[in-house]
N, C-alpha and C. Protein backbone atom coordinates (compact mmCIF):
# COMPACT_ATOMS: atom_id res chain seq x y z
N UNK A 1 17.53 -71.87 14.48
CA UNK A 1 18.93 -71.69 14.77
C UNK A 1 19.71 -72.90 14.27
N UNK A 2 20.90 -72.75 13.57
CA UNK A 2 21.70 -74.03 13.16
C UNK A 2 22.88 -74.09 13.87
N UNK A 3 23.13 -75.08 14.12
CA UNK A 3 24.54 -75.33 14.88
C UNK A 3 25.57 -75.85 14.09
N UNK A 4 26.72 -75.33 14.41
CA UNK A 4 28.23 -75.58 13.81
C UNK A 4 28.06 -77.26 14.03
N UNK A 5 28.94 -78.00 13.18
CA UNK A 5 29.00 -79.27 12.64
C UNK A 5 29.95 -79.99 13.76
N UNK A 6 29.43 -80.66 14.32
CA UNK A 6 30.72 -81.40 15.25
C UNK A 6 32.32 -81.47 15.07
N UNK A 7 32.95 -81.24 15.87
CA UNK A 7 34.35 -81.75 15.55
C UNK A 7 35.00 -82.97 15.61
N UNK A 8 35.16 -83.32 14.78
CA UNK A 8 35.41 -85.01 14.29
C UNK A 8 36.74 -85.05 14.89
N UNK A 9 37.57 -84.22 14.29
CA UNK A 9 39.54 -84.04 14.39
C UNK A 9 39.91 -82.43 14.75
N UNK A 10 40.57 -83.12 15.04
CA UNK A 10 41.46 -81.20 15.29
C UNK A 10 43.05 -81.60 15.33
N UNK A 11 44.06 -80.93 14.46
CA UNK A 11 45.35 -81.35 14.12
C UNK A 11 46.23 -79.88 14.87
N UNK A 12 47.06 -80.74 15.65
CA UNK A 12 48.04 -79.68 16.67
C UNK A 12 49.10 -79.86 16.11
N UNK A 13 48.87 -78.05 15.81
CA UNK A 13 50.74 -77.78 15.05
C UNK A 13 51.93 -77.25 16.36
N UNK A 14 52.53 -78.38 15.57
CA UNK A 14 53.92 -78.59 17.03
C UNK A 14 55.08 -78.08 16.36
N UNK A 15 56.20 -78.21 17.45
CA UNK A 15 57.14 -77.97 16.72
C UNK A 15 57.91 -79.02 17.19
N UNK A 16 58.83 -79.28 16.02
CA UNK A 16 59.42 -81.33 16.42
C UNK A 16 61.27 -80.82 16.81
N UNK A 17 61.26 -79.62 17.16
CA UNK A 17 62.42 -78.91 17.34
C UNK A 17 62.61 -78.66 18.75
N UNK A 18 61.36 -78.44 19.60
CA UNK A 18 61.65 -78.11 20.75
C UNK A 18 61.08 -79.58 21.56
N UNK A 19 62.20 -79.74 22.54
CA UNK A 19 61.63 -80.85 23.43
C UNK A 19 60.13 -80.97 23.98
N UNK A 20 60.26 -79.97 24.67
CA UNK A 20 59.13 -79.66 25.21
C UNK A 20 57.63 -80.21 24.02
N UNK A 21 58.09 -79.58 23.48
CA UNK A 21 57.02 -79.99 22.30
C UNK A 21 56.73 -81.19 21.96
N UNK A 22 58.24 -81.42 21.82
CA UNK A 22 57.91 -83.18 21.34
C UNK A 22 57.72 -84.28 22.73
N UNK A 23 57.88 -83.55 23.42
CA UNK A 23 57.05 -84.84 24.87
C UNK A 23 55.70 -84.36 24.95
N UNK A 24 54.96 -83.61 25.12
CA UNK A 24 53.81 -82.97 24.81
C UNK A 24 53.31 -83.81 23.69
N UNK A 25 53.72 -83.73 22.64
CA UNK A 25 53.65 -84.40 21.36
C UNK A 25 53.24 -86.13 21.91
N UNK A 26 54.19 -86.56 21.90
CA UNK A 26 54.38 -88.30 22.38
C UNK A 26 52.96 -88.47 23.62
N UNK A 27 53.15 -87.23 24.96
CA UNK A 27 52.26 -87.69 26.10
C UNK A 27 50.64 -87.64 24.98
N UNK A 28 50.14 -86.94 24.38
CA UNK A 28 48.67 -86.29 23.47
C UNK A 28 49.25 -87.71 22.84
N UNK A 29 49.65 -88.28 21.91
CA UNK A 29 49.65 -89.44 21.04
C UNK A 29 49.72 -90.56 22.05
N UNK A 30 49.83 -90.77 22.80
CA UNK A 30 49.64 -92.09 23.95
C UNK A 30 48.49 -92.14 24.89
N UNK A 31 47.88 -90.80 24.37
CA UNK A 31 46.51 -91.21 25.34
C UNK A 31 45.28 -91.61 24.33
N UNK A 32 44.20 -91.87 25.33
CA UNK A 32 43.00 -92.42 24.97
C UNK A 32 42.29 -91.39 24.17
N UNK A 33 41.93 -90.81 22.72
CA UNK A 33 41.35 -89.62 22.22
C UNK A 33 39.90 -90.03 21.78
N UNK A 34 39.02 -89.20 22.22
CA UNK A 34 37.67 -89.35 22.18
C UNK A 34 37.62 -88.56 20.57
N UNK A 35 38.49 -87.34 20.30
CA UNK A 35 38.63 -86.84 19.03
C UNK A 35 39.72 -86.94 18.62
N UNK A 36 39.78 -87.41 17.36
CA UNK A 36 41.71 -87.89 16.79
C UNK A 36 42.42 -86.70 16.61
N UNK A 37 43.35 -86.47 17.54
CA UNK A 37 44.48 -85.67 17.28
C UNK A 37 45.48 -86.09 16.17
N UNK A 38 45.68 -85.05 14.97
CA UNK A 38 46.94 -85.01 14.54
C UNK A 38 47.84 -84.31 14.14
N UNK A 39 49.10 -84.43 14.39
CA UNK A 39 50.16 -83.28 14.50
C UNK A 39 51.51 -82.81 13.43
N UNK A 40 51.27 -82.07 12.91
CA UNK A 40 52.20 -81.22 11.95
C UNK A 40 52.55 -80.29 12.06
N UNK A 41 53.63 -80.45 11.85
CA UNK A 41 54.81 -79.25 12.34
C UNK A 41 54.36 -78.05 12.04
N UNK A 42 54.67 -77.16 12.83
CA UNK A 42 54.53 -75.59 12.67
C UNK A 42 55.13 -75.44 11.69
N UNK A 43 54.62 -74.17 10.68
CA UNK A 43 55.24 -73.21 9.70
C UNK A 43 55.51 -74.16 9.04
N UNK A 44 55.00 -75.55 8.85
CA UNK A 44 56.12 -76.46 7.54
C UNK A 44 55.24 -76.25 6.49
N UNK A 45 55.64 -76.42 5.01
CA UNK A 45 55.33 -76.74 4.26
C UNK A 45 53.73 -77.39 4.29
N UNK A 46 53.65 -78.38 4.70
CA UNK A 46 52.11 -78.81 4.82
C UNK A 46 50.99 -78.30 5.91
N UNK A 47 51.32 -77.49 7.02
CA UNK A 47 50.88 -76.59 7.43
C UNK A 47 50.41 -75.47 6.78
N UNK A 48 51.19 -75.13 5.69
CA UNK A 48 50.45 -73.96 4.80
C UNK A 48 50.17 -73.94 3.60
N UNK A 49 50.07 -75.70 3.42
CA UNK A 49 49.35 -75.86 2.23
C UNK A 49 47.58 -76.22 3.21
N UNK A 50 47.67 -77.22 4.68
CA UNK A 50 46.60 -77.29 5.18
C UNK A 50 45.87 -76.08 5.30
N UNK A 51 46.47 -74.97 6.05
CA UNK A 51 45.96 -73.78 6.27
C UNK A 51 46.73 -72.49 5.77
N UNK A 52 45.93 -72.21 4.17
CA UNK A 52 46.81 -71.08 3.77
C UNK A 52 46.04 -69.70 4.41
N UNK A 53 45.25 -69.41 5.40
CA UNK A 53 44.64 -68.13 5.53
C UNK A 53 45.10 -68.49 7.16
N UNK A 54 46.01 -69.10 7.66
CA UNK A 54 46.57 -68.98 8.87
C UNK A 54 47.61 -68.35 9.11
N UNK A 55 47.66 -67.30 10.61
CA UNK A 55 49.06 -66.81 10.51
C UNK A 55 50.27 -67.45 11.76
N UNK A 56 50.83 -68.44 10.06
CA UNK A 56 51.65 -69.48 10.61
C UNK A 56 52.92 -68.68 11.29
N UNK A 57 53.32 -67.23 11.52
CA UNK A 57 54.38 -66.57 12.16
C UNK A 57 53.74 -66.28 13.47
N UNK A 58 52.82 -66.43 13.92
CA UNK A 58 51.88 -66.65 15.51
C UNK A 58 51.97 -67.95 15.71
N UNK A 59 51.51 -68.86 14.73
CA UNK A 59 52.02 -70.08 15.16
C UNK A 59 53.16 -70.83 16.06
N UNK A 60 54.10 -70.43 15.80
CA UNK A 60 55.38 -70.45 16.33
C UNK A 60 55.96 -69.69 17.22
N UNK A 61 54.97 -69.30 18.18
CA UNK A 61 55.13 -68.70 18.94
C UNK A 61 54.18 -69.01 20.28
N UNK A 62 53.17 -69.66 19.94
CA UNK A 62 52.19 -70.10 21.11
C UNK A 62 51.47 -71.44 20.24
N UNK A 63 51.41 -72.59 21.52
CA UNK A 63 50.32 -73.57 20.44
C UNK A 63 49.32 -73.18 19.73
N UNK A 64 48.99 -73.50 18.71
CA UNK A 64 47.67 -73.53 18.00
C UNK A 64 47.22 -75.07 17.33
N UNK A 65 45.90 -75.14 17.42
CA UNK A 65 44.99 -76.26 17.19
C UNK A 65 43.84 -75.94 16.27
N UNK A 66 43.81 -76.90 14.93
CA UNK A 66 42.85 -75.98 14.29
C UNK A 66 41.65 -77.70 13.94
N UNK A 67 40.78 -77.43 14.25
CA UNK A 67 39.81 -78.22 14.33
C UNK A 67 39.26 -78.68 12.39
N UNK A 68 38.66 -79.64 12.42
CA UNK A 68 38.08 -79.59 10.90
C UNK A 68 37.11 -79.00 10.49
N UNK A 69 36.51 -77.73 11.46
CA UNK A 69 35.39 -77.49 10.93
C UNK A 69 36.00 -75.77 10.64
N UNK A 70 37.23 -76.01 10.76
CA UNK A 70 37.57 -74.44 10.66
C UNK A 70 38.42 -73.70 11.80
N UNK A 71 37.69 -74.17 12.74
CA UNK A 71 37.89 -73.33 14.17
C UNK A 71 39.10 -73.59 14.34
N UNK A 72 39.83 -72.34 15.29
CA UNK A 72 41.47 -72.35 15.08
C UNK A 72 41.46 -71.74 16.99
N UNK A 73 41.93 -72.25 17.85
CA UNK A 73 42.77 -71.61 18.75
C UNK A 73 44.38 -71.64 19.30
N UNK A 74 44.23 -70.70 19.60
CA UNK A 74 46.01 -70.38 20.31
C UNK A 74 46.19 -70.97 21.56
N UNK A 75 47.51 -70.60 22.33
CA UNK A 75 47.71 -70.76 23.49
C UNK A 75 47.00 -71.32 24.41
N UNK A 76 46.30 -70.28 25.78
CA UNK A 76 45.41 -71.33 26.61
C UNK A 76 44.11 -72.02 25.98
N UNK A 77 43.27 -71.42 25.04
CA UNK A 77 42.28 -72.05 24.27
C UNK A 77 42.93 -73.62 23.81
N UNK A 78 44.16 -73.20 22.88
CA UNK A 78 44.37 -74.59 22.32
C UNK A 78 44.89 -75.60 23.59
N UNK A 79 45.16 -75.41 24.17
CA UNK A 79 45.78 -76.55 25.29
C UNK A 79 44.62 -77.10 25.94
N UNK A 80 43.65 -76.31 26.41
CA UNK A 80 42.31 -76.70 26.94
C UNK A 80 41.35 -77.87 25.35
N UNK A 81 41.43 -77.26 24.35
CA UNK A 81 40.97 -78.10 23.17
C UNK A 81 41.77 -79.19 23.06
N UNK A 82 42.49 -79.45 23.56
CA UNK A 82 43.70 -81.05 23.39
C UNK A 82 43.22 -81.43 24.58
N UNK A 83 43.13 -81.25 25.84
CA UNK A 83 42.63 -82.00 26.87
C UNK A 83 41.06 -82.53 26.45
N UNK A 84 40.58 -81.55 25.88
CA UNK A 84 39.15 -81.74 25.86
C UNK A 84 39.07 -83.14 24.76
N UNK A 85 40.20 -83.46 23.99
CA UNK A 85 40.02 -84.39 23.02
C UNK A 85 40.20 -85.32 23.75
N UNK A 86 40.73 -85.57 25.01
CA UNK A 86 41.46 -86.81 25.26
C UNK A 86 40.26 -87.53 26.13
N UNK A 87 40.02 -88.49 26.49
CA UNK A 87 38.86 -89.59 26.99
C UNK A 87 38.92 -89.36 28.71
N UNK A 88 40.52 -89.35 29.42
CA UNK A 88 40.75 -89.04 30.69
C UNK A 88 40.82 -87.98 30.91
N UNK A 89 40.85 -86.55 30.03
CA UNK A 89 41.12 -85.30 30.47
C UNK A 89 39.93 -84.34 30.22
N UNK A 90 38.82 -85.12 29.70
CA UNK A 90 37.86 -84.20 29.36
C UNK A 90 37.31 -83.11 29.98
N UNK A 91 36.85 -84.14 31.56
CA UNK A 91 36.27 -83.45 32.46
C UNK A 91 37.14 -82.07 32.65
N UNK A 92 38.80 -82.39 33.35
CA UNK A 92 39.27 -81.23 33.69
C UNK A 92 39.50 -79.74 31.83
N UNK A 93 39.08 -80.54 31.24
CA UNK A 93 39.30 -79.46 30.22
C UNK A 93 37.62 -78.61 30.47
N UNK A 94 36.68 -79.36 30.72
CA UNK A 94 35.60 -78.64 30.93
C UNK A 94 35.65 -77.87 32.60
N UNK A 95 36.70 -77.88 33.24
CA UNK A 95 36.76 -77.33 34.28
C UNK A 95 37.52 -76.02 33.69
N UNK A 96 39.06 -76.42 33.03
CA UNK A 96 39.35 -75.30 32.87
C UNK A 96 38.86 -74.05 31.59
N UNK A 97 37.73 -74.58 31.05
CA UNK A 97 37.27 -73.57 30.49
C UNK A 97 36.36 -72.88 30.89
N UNK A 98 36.39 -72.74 32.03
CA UNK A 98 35.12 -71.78 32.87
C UNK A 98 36.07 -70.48 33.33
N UNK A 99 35.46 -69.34 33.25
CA UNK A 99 36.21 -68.05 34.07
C UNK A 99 36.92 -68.36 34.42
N UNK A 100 36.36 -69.66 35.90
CA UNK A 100 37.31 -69.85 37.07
C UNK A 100 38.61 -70.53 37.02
N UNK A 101 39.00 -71.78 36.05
CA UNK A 101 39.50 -72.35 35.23
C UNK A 101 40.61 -71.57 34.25
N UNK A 102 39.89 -70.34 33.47
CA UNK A 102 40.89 -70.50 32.36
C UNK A 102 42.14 -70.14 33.06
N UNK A 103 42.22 -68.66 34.09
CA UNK A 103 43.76 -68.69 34.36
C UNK A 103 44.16 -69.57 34.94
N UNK A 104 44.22 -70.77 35.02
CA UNK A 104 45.44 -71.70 35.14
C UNK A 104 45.75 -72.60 33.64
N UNK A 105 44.56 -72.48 32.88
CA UNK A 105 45.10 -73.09 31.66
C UNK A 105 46.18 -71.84 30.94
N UNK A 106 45.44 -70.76 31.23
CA UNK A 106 46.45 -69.69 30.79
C UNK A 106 48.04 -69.71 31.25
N UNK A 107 47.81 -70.02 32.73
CA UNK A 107 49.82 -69.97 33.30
C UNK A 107 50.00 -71.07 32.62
N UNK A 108 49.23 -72.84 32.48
CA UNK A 108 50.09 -73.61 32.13
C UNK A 108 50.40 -73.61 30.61
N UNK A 109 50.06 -72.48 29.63
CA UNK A 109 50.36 -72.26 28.47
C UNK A 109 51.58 -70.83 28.51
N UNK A 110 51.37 -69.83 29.61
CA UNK A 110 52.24 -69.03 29.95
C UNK A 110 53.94 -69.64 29.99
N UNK A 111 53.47 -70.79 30.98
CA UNK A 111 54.74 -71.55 31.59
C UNK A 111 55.36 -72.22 30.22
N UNK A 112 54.47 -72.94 29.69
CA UNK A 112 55.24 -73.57 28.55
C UNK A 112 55.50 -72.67 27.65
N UNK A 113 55.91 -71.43 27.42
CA UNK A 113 55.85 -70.25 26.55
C UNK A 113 57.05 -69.95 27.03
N UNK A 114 57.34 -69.88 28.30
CA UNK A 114 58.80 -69.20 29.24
C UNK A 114 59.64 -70.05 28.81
N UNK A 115 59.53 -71.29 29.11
CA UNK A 115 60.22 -72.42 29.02
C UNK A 115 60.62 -72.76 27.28
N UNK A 116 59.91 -72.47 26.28
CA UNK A 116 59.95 -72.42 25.21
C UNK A 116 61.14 -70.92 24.41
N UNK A 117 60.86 -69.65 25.13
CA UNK A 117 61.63 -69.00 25.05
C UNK A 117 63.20 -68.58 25.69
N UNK A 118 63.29 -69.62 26.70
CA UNK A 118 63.99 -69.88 27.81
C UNK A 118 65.07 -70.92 27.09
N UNK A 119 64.43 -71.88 25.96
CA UNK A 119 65.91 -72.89 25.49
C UNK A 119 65.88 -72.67 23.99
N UNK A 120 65.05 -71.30 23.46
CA UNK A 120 65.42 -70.94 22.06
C UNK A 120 64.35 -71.84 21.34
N UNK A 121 63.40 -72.39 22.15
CA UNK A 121 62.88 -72.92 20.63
C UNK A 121 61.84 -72.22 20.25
N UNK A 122 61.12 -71.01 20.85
CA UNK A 122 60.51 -70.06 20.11
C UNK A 122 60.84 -69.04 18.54
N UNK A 123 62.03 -69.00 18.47
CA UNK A 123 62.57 -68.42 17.51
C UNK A 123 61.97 -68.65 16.11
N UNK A 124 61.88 -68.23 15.56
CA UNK A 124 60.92 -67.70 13.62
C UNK A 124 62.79 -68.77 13.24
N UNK A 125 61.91 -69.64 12.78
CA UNK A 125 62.73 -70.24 11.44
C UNK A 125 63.20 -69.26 10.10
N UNK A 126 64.58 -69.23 10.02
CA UNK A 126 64.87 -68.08 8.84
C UNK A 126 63.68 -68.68 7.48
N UNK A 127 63.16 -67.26 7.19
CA UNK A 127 62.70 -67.64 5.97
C UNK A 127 61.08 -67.50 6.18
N UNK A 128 60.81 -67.88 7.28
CA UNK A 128 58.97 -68.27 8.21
C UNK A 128 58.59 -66.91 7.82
N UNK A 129 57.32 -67.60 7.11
CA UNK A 129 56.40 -66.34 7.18
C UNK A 129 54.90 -66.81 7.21
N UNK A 130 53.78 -65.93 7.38
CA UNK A 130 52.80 -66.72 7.51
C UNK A 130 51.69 -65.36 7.07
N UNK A 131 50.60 -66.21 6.43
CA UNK A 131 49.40 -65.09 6.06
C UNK A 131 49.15 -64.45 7.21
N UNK A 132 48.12 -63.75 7.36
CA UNK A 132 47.77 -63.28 8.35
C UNK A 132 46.11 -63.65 8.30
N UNK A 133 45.76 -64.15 9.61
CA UNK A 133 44.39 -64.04 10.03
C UNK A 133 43.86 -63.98 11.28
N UNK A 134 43.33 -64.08 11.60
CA UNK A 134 42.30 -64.03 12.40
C UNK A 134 42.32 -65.03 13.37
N UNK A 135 42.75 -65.58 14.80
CA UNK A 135 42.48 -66.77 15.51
C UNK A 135 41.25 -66.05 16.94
N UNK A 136 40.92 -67.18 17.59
CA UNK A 136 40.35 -67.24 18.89
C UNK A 136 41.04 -66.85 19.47
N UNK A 137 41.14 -65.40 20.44
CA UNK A 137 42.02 -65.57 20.95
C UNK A 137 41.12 -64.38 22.48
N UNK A 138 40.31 -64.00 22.24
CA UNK A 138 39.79 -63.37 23.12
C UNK A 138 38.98 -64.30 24.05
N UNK A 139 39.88 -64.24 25.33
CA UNK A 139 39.43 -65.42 26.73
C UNK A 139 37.90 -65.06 27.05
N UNK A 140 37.00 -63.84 27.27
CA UNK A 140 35.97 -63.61 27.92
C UNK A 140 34.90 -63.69 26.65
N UNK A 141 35.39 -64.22 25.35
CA UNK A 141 34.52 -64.85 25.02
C UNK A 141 34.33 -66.48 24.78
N UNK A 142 35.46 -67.21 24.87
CA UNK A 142 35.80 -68.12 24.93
C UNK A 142 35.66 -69.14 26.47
N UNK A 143 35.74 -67.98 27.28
CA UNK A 143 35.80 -68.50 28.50
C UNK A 143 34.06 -69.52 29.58
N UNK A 144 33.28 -69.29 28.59
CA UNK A 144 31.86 -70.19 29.24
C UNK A 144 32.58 -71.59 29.09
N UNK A 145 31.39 -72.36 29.83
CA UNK A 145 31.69 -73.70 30.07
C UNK A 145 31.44 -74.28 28.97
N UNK A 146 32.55 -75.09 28.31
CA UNK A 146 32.07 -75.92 27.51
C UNK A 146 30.71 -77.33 27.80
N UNK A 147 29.55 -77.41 26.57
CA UNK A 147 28.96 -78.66 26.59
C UNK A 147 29.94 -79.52 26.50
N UNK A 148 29.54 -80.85 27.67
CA UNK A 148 30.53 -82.30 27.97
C UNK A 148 30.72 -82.76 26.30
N UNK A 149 29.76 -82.66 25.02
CA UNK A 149 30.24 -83.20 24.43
C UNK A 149 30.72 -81.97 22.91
N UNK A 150 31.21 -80.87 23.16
CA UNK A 150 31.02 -80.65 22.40
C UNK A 150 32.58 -79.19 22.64
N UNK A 151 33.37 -79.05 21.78
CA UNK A 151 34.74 -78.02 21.77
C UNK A 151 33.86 -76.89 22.00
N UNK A 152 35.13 -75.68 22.26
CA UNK A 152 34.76 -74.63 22.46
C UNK A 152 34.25 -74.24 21.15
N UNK A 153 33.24 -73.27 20.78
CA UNK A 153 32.74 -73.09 19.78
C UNK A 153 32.69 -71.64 18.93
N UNK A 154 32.49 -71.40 18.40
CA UNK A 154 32.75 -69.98 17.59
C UNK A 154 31.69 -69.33 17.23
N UNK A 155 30.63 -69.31 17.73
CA UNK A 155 29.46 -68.71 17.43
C UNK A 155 29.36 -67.39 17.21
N UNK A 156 30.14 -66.94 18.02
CA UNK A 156 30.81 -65.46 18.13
C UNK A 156 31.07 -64.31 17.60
N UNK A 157 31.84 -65.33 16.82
CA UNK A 157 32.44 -65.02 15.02
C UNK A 157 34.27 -64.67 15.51
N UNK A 158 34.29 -64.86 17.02
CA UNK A 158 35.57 -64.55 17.65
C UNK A 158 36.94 -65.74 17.20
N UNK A 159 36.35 -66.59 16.26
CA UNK A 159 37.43 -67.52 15.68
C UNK A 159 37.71 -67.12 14.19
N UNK A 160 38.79 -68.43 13.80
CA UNK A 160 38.76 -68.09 12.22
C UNK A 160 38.28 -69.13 11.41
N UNK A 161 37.68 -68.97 10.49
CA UNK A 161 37.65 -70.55 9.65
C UNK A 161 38.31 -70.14 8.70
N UNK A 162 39.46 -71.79 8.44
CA UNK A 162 40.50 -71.42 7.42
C UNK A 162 39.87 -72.25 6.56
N UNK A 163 39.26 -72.43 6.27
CA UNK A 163 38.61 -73.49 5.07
C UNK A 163 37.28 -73.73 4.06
């Protein structure tokens, strides 16, 4: 059996338009990262030169986090994969990726979704368009406990690799 290649980095596409985002943004860049987070704007230009088999019009609509080995999640997946990078949040990211766990990573990606559609910064940039593919996005396969040292993983085939 071979195993997928560690995740070194994983780069969170933000949007530098909505507040919310960008304190999110600043709190993830001021902490301690066991895996280097880095962040580029949704739907920009270098977003879809990084990932041209991503669909950057989902993007902009729920977080997504796409790791270097390929692996891409959305919403509660990706928010749980940013805790899991950070040195103080690990543990609870390996809490909330259990069954018991994910629905609350789910409301607190729900919540930031309301709140996102709530001051307009969800809205498709005129012009946004995005390939279409394939992300992680099915919870009951995603949902086992992550290994302490190791992201949620795609064995599955329930992710995408854009690369």
């Amino acid at each position: 059996m071979t195993h997928a290649p560690p995740v070194t980095r994983i780069t969170v596409l933000h949007d530098p338009g909505c507040p919310l985002c960008r304190r999110l943004t600043a709190w993830l860049r001021d902490q301690a990262q066991l895996v280097p987070l880095d962040f580029v704007a949704v739907a920009s230009a270098e977003a879809r030169e990084r990932y041209p088999d991503l669909d950057h019009d989902a993007s902009l609509g729920e977080i997504t986090v796409v790791a270097d080995t390929g692996e891409v999640w959305r919403g509660p997946q990706a928010f749980v994969t940013c805790l899991w990078a950070l040195a103080a949040h690990r543990p609870l990211a390996l809490r909330l990726s259990t069954p018991a766990g994910l629905p609350l990573a789910r409301a607190a990606a729900f919540a930031a979704g309301k709140y996102r559609a709530a001051t307009g910064a969800d809205r498709v940039a005129p012009g946004a368009e995005g390939a279409s593919g394939a992300t992680r996005t099915e919870d009951s396969a995603w949902a086992s406990a992550l290994p302490a040292d190791e992201p949620p993983r795609c064995d599955d085939g329930a992710c995408a690799r854009s690369g």
